[in-house]
Protein backbone atom coordinates (compact mmCIF):
# COMPACT_ATOMS: atom_id res chain seq x y z
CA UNK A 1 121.31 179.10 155.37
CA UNK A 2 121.12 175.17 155.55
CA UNK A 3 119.71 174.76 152.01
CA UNK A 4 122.11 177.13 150.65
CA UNK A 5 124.74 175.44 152.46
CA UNK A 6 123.71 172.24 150.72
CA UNK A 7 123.26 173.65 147.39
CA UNK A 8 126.98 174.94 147.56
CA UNK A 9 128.17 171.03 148.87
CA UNK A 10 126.51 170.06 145.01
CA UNK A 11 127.67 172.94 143.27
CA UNK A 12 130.52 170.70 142.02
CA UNK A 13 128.51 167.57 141.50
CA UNK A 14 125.73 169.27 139.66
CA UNK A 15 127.12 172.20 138.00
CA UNK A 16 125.94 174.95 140.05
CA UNK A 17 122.95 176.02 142.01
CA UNK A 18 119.43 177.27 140.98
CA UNK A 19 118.84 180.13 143.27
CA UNK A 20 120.40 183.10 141.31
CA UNK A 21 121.41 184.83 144.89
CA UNK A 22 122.88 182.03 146.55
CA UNK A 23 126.76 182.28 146.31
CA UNK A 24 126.34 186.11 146.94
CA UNK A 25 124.58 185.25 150.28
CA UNK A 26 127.16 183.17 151.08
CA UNK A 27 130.21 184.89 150.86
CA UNK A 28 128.58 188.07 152.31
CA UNK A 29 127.45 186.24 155.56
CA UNK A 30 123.32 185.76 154.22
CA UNK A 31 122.75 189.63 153.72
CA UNK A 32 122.58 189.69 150.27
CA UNK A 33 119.45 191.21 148.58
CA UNK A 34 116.14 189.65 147.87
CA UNK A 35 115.31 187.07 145.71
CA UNK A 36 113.38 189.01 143.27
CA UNK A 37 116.33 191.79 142.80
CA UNK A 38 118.11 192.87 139.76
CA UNK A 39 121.77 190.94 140.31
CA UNK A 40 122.88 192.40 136.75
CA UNK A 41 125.49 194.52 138.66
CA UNK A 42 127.24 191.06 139.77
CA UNK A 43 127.94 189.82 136.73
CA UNK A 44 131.42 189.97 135.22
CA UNK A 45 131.47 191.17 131.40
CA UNK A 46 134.11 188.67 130.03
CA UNK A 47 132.45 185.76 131.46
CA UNK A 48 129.10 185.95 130.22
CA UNK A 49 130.03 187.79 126.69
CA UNK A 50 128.49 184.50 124.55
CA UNK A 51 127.82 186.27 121.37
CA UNK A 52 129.35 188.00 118.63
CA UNK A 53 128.90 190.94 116.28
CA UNK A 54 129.95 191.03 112.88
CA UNK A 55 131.97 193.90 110.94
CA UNK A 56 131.48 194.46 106.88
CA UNK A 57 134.95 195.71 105.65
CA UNK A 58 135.43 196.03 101.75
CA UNK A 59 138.27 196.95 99.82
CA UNK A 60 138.08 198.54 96.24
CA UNK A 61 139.58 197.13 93.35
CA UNK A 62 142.97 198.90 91.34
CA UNK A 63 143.06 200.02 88.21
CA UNK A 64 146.13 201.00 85.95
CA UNK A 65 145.93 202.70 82.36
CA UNK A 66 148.97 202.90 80.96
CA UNK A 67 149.85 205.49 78.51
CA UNK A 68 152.97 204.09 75.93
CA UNK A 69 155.44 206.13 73.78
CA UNK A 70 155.68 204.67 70.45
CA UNK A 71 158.16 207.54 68.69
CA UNK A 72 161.52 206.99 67.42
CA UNK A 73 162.66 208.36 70.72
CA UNK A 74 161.55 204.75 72.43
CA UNK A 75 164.15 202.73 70.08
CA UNK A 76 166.90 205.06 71.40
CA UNK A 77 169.44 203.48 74.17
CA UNK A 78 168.90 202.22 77.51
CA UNK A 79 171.70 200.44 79.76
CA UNK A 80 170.68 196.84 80.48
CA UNK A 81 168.54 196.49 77.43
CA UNK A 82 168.32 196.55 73.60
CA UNK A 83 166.11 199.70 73.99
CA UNK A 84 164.32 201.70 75.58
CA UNK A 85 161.31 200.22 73.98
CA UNK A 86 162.11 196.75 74.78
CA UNK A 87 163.21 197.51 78.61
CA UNK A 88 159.60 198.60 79.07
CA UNK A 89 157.61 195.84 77.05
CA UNK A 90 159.76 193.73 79.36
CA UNK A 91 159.10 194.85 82.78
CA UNK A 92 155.57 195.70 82.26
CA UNK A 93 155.01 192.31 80.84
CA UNK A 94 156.99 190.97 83.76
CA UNK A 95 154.78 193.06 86.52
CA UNK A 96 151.78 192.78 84.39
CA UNK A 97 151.86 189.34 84.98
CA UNK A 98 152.71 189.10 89.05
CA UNK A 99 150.17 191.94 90.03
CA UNK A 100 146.82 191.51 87.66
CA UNK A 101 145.39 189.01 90.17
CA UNK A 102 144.13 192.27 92.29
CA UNK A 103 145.01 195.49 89.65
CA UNK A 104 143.26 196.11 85.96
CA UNK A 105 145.41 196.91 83.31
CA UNK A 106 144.65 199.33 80.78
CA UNK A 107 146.49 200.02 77.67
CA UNK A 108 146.70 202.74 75.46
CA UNK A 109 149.37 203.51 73.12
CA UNK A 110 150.61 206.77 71.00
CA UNK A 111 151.30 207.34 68.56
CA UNK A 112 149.03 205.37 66.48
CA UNK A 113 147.00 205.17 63.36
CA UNK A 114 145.81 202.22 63.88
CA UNK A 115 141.60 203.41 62.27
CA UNK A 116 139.01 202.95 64.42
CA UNK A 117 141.06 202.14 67.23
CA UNK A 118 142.89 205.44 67.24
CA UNK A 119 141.83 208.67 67.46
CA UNK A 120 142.56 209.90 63.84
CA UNK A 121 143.36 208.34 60.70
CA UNK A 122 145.18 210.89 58.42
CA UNK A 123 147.98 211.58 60.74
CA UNK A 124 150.88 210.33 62.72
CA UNK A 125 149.89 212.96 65.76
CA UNK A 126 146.95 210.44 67.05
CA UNK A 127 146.34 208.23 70.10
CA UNK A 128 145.25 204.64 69.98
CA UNK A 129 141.89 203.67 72.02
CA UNK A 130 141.82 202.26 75.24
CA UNK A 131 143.09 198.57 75.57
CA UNK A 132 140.19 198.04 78.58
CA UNK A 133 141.19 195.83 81.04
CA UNK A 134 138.67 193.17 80.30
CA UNK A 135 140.74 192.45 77.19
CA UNK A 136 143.69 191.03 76.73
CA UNK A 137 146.25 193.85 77.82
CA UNK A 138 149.70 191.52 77.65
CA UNK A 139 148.73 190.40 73.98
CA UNK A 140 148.20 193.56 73.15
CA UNK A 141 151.67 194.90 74.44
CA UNK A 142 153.48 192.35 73.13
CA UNK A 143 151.71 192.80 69.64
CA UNK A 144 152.25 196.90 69.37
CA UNK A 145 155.37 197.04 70.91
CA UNK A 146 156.85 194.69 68.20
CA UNK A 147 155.55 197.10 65.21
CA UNK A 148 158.19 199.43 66.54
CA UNK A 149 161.00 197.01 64.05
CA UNK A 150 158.51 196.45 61.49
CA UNK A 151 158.90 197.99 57.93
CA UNK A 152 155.07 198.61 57.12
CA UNK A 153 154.42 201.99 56.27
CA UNK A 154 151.75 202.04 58.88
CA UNK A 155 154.21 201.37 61.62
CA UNK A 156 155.49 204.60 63.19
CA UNK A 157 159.11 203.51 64.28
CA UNK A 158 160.41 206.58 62.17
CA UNK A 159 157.92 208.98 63.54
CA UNK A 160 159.15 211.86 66.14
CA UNK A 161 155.69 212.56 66.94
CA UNK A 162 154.61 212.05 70.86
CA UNK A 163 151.47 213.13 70.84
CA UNK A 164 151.07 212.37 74.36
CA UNK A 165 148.57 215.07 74.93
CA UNK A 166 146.38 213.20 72.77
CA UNK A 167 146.63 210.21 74.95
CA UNK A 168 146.11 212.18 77.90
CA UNK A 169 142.48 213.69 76.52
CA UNK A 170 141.87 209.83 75.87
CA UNK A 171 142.52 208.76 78.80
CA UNK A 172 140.63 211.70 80.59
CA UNK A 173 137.44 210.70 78.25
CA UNK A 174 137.75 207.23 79.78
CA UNK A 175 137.60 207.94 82.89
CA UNK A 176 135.05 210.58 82.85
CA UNK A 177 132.67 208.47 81.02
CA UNK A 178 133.60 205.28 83.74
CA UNK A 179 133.35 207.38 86.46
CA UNK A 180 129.48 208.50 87.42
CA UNK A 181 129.90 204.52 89.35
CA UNK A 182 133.51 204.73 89.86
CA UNK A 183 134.12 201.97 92.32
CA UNK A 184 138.05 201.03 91.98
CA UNK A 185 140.99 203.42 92.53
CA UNK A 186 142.48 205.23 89.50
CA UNK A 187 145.69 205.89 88.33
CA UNK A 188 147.19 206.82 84.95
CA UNK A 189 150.94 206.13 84.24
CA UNK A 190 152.55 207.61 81.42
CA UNK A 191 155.58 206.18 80.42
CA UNK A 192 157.14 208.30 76.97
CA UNK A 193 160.56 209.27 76.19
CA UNK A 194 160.02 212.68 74.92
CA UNK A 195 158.22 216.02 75.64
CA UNK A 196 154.59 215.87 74.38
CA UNK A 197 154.84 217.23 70.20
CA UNK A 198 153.63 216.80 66.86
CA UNK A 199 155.06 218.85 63.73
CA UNK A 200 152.17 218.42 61.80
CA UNK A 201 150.09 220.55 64.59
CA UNK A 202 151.88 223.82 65.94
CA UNK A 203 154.02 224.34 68.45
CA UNK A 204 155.08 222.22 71.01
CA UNK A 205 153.48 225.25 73.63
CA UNK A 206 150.16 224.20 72.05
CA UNK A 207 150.76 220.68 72.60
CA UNK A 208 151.59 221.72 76.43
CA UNK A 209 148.44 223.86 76.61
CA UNK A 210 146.56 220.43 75.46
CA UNK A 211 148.26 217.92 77.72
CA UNK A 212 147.79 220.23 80.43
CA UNK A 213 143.96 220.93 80.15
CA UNK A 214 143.52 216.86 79.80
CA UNK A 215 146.23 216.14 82.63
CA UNK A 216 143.90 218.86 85.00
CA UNK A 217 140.81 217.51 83.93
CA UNK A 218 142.66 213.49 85.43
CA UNK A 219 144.21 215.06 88.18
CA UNK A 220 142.42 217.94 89.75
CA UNK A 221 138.71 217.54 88.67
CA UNK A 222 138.74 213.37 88.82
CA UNK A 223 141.51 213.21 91.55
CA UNK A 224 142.94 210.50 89.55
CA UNK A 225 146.95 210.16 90.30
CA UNK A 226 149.09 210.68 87.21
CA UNK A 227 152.70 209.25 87.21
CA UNK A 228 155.22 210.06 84.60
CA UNK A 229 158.19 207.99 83.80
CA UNK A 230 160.62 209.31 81.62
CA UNK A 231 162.63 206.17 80.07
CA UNK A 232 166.13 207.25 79.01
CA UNK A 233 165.25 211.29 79.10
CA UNK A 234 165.80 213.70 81.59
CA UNK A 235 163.31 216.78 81.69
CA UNK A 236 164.51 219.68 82.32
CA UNK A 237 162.89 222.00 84.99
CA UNK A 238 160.97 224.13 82.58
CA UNK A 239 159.31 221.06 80.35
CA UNK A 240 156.00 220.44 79.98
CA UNK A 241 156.66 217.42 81.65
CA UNK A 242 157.89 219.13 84.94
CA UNK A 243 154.32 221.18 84.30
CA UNK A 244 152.20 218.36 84.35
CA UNK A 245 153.99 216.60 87.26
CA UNK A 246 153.57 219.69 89.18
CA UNK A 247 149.50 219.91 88.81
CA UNK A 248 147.98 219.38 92.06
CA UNK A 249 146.41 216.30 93.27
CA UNK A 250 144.20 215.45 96.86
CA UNK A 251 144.97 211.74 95.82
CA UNK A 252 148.73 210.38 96.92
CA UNK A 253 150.85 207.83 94.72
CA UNK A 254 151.37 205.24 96.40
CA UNK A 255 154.28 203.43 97.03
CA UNK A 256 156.58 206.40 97.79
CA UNK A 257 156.96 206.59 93.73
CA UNK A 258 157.23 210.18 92.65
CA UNK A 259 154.83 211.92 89.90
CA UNK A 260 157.62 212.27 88.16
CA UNK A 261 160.87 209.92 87.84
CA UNK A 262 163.47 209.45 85.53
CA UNK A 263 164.89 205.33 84.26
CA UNK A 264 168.08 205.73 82.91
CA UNK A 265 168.88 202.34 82.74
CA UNK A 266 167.05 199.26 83.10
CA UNK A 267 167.19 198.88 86.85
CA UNK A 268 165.55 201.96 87.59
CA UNK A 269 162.65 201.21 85.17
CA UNK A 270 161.71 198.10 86.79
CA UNK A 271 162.16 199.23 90.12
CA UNK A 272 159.81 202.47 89.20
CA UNK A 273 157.55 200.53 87.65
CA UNK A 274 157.91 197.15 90.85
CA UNK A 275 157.47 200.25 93.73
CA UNK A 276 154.00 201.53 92.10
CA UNK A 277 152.57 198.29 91.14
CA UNK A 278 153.23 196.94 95.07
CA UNK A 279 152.41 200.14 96.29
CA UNK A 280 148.39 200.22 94.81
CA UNK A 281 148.46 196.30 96.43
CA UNK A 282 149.68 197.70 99.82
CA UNK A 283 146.52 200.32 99.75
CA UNK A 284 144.46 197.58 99.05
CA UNK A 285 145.39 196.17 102.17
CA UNK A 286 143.76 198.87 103.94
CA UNK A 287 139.86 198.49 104.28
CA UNK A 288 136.79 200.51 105.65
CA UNK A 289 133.74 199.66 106.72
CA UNK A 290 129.98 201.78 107.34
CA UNK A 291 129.29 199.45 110.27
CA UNK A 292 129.43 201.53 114.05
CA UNK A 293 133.01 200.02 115.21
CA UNK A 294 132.84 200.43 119.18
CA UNK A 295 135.55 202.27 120.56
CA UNK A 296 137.06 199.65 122.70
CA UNK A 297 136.16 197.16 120.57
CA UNK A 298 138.30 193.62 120.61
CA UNK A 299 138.19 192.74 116.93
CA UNK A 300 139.11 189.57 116.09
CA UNK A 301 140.20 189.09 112.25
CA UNK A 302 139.97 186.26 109.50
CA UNK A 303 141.01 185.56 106.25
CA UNK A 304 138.03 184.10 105.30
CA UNK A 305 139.42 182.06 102.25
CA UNK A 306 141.78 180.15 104.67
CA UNK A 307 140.14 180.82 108.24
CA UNK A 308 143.66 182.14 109.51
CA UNK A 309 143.02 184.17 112.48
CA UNK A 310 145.51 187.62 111.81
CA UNK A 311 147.37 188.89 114.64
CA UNK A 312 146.84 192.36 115.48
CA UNK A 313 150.42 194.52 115.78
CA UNK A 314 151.54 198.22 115.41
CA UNK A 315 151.92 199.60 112.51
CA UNK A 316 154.53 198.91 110.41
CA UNK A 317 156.53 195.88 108.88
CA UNK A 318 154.71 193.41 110.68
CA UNK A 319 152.66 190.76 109.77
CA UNK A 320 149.11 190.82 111.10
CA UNK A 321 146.90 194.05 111.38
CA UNK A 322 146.72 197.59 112.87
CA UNK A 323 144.27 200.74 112.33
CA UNK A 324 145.75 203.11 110.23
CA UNK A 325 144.21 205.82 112.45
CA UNK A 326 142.67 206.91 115.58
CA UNK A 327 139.43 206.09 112.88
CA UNK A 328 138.59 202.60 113.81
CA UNK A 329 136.30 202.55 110.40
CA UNK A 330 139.74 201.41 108.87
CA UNK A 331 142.05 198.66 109.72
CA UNK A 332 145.11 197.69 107.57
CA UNK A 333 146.60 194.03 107.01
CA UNK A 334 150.59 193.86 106.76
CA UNK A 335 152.96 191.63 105.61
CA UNK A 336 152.24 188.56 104.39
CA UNK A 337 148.78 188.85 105.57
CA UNK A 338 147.85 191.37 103.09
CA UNK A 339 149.86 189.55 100.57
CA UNK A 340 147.75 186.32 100.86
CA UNK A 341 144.17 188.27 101.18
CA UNK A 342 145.52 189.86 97.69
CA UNK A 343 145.55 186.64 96.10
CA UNK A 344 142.40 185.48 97.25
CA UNK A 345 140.57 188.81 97.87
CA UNK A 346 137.76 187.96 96.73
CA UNK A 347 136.74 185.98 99.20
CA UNK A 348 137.73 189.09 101.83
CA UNK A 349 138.13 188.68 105.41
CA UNK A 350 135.81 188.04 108.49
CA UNK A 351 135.81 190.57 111.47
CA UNK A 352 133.62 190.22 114.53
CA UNK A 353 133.88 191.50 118.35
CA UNK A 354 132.20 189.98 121.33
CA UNK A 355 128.94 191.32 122.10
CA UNK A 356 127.96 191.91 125.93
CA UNK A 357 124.39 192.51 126.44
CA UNK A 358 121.46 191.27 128.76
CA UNK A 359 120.92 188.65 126.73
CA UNK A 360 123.94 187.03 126.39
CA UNK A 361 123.82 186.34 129.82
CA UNK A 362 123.35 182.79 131.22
C-alpha cells in the first residue's frame, strides 16, 4: 500500500501510474484482484473508444426524358403566356437550367419528321429520337420548339397528329436497351395537349391500344414512373390519358406530383413542372449503404466537399439528417443540407461511428 500510495501522490505530476490495478486497489481498500487479471470489465466504453469506423453511402443519379407535343393543339391558348407551346419551352428551359447539376435531361419530341432522327419519314404520325442527355438538351428545345411558327413545309405547326404513342414505344426502347446496368432513377414525363391520334393510322382506340402496351412495358415491367401533364386540356375520365395514368406502378412520383395533372394556365405549369423537378432532388437526398450499420450506432455525418459536420434531427423540415426508417441502411439529409450535397454531390458525404474494441484501449 505505500508504493501505491506514492504512485497516486504522482499521478498528477506524471500523468498516471504504471501498475494497471492500482487506483482499483485503492478505492476498494487493497482487495482488488491480482496483478495478472483481466481488468477489461473496468473500463468505461466512451473513454477509451479511440477509433473510428467508416460508412459507404451512395446516392444514384436522376434522370428525366421528356416527351413534347408538337401538334397544332400546343399553339392553342394558355393564361400567362403566348401559348401553350411557349409556356412550356419557358419553364422547362427555366428548370432545365436550375436542376441539371444533379438530374439528366432527355428530350424527345412528337410529332416529327425530322429523317433519321425520327422514327418515320413519310408521315406526320412519327416520333423524333431521343435527345440523350449527354447532348445538348436546352439547344435542342429551344431549336424545335421554335419550328412550331415556321412556314417550312417540314414543320408540323398545322398538323393535328399526337402521335404520342409513338413517343411512348421510343421512349420504352430507350430505356429497355439502357437498362441491363441501369444505375440512375427513371422517370418519363409527358407533357402533350391532346389525346394520343393520328388520322393517317386508324382509330384513335388503336392509338390507345399502342400507347398503352408501350406505357405498361415503362411502367409495370421497367417500374419507371410516368407523369402526364396536360397543358391547357382537361381529360375526361374515360380518355386514354386517364388509362395510362391509371396503369400501375411499385415506383412513387416524387414530389407529391400526381401521374396525371392538368396546367391551365401558366402558374400551374411551372409549379407542376418546379414540384417534380425538386421532388427527384429531395430523393436524392436519401442514401443507402451495403456496409453492417450497428444498431446503436452514433453516426457522425460530413459533407465531404466542405467538411460541415450535419446535425442529426427528426424527420421533417429540418436541416441536418434523420433515417427514413427503422432501416438504418438509409439516412436522409434535409434542408439546406441536402440542397448543398446536390450541388456538389459528387464529392458525397463522409459517415463514420466510434469503434470500441480491445484494441482501442489505452
Amino acid at each position: 500500500m505505500i508504493r501505491r500510495a506514492a504512485c497516486l501522490a504522482v499521478v498528477i505530476a506524471l500523468g498516471g501510474c504504471k501498475d494497471p490495478i492500482l487506483l482499483h486497489d485503492l478505492w476498494d481498500g487493497g482487495s482488488g484482484p491480482d496483478a495478472g487479471a483481466d481488468h477489461s470489465a473496468w473500463w468505461d466504453p466512451d473513454a477509451v473508444c479511440r477509433t473510428t469506423q467508416e460508412l459507404h453511402f451512395k446516392s444514384q443519379s436522376a434522370e428525366v426524358l421528356i416527351l413534347l407535343d408538337r401538334s397544332s393543339a400546343m399553339q392553342g391558348p394558355l393564361s400567362g403566356a403566348t401559348s401553350r407551346a411557349a409556356g412550356v419551352q419557358n419553364v422547362l428551359t427555366k428548370y432545365i437550367n436550375t436542376h441539371q447539376n444533379y438530374i439528366k435531361f432527355g428530350f424527345e419530341e412528337f410529332p416529327d419528321t425530322d429523317y433519321p432522327f425520327s422514327t418515320c419519314s413519310h408521315a406526320s404520325c412519327c416520333a423524333g429520337a431521343v435527345v440523350d442527355p449527354q447532348y445538348n438538351v436546352l439547344k435542342h428545345l429551344q431549336q424545335d420548339m421554335g419550328y412550331l411558327d415556321c412556314s417550312d413545309p417540314e414543320c408540323l405547326s398545322g398538323s393535328p397528329d399526337s402521335p404520342s404513342h409513338k413517343a411512348l414505344g421510343v421512349a420504352n426502347d430507350y430505356f429497355n436497351k439502357q437498362n441491363p446496368t441501369k444505375d440512375s432513377e427513371q422517370y418519363v414525363l409527358l407533357i402533350t395537349a391532346s389525346e394520343p391520334a393520328c388520322a393517317s393510322e386508324g382509330s384513335a382506340n388503336d392509338a390507345c391500344h399502342t400507347a398503352t402496351t408501350a406505357a405498361t412495358g415503362l411502367v409495370v415491367d421497367q417500374e419507371i414512373p410516368l407523369v402526364i401533364l396536360t397543358v391547357g386540356y382537361q381529360p375526361s375520365g374515360s380518355s386514354c390519358l386517364v388509362t395510362l395514368s391509371n396503369l400501375g406502378s411499385k415506383v412513387a412520383v416524387p414530389g407529391a406530383v400526381p401521374r396525371l395533372s392538368s396546367a391551365t394556365n401558366l402558374d400551374l405549369l411551372d409549379g407542376t413542372i418546379l414540384n417534380l423537378f425538386d421532388g427527384i432532388g429531395d430523393s436524392l437526398c436519401t442514401l443507402s449503404t451495403n456496409d453492417p450499420v450497428p444498431v446503436d450506432a452514433n453516426l457522425s455525418v460530413w459533407l465531404a466537399y466542405t467538411y460541415t459536420q450535419v446535425p442529426r434531427v427528426d424527420c421533417g423540415p429540418a436541416d441536418g439528417w434523420c433515417f427514413p426508417s427503422a432501416n438504418h441502411n438509409q439516412i436522409t439529409l434535409l434542408g439546406r443540407y441536402c440542397d448543398s450535397y446536390l450541388n456538389m454531390q459528387q464529392n458525397g458525404i463522409y459517415v463514420t461511428y466510434p469503434s470500441c474494441d480491445s484494441t482501442s484501449r489505452p
